[in-house]
Protein backbone atom coordinates (compact mmCIF):
# COMPACT_ATOMS: atom_id res chain seq x y z
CA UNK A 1 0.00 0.00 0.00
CA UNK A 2 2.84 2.26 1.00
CA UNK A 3 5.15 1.80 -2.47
CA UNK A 4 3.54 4.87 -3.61
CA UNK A 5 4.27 8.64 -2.21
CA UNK A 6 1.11 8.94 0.32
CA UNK A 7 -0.87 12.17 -0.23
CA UNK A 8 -3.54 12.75 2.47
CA UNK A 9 -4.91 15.07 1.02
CA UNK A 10 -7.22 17.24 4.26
CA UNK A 11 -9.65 20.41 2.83
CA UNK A 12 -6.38 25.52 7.88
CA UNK A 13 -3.18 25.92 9.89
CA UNK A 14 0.93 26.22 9.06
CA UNK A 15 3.35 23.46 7.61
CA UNK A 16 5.01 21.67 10.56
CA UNK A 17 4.04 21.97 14.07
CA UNK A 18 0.83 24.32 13.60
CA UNK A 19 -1.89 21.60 14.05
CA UNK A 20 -0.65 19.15 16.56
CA UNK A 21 -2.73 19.27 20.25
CA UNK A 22 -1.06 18.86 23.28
CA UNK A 23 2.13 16.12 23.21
CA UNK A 24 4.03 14.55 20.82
CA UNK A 25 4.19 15.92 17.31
CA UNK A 26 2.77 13.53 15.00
CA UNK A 27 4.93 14.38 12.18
CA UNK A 28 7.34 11.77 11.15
CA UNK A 29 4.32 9.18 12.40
CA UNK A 30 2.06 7.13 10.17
CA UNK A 31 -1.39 7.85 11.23
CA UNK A 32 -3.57 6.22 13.66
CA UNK A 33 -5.38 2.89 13.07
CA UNK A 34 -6.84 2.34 9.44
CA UNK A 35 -6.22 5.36 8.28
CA UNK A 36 -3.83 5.62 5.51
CA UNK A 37 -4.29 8.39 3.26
CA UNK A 38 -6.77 10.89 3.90
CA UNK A 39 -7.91 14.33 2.23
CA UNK A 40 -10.97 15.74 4.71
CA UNK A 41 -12.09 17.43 2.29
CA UNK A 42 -15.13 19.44 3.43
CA UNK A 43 -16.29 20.23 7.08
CA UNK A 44 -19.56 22.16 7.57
CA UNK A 45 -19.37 25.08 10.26
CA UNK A 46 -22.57 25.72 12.08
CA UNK A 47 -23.43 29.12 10.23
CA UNK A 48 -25.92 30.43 7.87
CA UNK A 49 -27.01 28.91 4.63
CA UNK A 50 -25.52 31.06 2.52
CA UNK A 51 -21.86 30.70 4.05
CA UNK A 52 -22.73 26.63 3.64
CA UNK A 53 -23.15 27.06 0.27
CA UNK A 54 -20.10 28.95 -0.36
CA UNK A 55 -18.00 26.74 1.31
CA UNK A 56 -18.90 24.29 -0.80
CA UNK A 57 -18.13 25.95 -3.78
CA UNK A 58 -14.26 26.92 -2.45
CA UNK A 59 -14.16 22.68 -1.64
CA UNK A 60 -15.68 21.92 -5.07
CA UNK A 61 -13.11 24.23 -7.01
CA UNK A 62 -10.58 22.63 -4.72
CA UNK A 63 -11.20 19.24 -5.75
CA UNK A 64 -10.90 20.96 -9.50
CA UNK A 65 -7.61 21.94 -8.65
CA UNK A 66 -6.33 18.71 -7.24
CA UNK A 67 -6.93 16.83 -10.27
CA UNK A 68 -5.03 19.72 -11.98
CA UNK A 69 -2.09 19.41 -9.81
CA UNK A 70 -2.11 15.32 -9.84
CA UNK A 71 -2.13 15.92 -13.84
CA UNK A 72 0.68 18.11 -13.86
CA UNK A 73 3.12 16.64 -11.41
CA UNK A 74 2.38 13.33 -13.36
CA UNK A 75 3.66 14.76 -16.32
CA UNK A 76 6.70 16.07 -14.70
CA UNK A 77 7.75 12.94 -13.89
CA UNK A 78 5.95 12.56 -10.05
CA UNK A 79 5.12 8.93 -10.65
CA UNK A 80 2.75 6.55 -8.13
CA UNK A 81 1.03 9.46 -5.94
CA UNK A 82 -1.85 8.43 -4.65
CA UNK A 83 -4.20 10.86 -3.99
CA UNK A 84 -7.58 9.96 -1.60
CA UNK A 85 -10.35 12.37 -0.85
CA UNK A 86 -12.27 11.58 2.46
CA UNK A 87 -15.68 13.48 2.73
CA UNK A 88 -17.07 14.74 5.69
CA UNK A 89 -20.15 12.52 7.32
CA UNK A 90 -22.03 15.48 7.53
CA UNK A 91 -25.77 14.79 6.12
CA UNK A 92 -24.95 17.73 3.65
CA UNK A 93 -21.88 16.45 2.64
CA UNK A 94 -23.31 13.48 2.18
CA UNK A 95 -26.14 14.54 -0.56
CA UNK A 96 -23.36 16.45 -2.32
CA UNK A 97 -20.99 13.35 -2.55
CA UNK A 98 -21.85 12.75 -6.14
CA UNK A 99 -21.50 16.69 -7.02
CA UNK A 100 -17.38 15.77 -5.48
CA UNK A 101 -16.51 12.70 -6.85
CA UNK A 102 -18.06 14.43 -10.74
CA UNK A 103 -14.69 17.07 -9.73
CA UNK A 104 -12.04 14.40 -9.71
CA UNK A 105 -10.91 11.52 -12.32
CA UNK A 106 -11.04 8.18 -11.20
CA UNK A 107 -7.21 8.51 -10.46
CA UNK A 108 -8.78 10.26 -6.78
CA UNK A 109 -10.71 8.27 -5.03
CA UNK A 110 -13.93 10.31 -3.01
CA UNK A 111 -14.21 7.49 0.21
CA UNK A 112 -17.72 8.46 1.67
CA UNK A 113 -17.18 8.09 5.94
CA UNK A 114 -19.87 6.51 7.53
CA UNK A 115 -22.44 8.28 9.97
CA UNK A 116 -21.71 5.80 12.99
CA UNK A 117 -17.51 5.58 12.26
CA UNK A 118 -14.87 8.21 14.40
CA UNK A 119 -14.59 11.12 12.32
CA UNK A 120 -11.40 11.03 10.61
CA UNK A 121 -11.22 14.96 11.67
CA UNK A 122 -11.09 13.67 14.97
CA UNK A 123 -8.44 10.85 14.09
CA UNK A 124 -5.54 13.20 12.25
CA UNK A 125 -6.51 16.69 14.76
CA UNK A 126 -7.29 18.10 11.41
CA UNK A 127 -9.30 21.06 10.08
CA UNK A 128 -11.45 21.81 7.10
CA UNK A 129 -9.53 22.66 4.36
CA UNK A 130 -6.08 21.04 5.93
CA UNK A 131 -3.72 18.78 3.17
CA UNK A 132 -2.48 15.80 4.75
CA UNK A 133 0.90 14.77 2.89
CA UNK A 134 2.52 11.08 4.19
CA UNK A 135 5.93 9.74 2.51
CA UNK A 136 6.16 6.44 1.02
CA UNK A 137 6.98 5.23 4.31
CA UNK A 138 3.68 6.45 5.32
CA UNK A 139 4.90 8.96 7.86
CA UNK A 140 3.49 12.57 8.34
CA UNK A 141 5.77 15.10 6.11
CA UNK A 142 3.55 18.12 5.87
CA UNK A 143 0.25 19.22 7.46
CA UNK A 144 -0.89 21.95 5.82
CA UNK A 145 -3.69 24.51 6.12
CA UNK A 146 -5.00 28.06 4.93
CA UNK A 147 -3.89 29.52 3.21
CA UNK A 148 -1.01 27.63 2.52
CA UNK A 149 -3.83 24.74 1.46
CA UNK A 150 -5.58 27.13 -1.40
CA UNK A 151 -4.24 25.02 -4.71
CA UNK A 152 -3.94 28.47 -6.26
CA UNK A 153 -0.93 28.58 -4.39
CA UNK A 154 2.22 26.94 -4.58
CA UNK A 155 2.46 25.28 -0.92
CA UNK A 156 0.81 21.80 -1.32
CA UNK A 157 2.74 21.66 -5.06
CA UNK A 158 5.95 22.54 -3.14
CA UNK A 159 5.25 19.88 0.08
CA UNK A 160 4.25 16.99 -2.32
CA UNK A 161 7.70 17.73 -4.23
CA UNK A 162 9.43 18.16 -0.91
CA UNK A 163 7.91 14.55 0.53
CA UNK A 164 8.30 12.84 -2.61
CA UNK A 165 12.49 13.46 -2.97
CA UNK A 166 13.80 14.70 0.45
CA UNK A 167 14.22 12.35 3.14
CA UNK A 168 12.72 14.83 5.91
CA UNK A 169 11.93 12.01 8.16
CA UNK A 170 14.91 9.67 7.30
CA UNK A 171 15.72 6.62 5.05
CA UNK A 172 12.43 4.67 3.42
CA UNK A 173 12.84 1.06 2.31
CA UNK A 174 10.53 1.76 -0.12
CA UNK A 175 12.62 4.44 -1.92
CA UNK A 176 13.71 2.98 -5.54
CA UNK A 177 16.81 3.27 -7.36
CA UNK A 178 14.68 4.70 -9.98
CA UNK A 179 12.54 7.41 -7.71
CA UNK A 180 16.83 8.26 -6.25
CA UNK A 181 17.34 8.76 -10.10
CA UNK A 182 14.37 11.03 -10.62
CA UNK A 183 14.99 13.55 -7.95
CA UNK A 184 19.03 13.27 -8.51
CA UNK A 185 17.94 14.99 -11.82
CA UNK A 186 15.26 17.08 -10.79
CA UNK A 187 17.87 18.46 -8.26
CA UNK A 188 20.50 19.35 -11.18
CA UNK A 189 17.88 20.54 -13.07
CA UNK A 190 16.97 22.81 -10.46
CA UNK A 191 20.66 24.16 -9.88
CA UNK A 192 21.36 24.63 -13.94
CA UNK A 193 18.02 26.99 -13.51
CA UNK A 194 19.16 28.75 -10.50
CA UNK A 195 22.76 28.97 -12.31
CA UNK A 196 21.35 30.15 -15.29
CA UNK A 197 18.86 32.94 -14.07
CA UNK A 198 21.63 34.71 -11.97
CA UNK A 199 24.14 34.61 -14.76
CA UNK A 200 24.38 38.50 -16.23
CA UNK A 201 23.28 39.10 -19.80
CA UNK A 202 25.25 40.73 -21.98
């Protein structure tokens, strides 16, 4: 389950240490009992309709922008991602689960949680609109939240990259000679553009 670069994907808080409770940080952790990878994608506040339904439509172009990103980092070179989307068990939510799962390919799962099961909110101490992002090892690299979770933004493109090349929470079995090969040459390629932008012109 855990070849693949884990992307719990949650739909508010900073990268590192700005959503853990009280005691141990859970970065660096895989996450509690079945959970494996998890994007919580929409929780309903208790406010007016009108702020429901707007919410709903920031989620909804969210889920747009996912399958963006998943396109674009594929074609990059970002290879076996996988990408979940965990909606809230919510009765509103719940009608609108079709409406979701229409916003993403079939490459992103939309797993419906059950009325009567713990709230995977509850589970990973997350909050709406928080990205979730687990290495191949399936340990906690990045929890991210607004705005650094708005897809419009760099953030969550820059975290996946991050999780998916840099060893931030050691060595992973799971790491290939051909994923070290990717990001050896991602990491050149990065230099030779760095190299190349500060060079003066003539």
């Amino acid at each position: 389950m855990w070849r693949s670069l884990g992307i719990a994907l949650a739909l508010c808080l900073l990268p590192w240490g700005g959503t853990e409770s009280q005691g141990q940080s859970p970065f660096c952790k895989p996450p509690p009992a079945w959970i494996t990878l998890v994007y919580v994608f929409i929780r309903y506040p208790h406010s007016t309709a009108s702020l429901l339904k707007k919410t709903y439509y920031f989620c909804l172009r969210q889920a747009s922008s996912l399958e963006d990103l998943r396109v674009k980092l594929e074609k990059e070179g970002f290879s076996n991602i996988s990408y979940v989307v965990v909606n809230h068990q919510g009765h509103p939510s719940r009608l609108r689960y079709n409406l979701l799962k229409n916003k993403v390919s079939e490459h992103i799962p939309v797993y419906q949680q059950e009325e009567n099961q713990t709230d995977v909110w509850t589970l990973l101490n997350g909050n709406k609109d928080d990205f979730l992002i687990y290495d191949r090892c399936g340990r906690l690299v990045y929890h991210l939240g607004l705005p650094f979770s708005i897809l419009e933004f760099p953030y969550v493109e820059q975290a996946i990259k991050i999780a998916y090349c840099e060893e931030k929470c050691g060595n992973c079995s799971l790491t290939t000679l051909e994923d070290e090969d990717f990001c050896k040459n991602m990491s050149l390629a990065t230099v030779r553009k760095t190299t190349e932008a500060s060079e003066p012109h003539h």
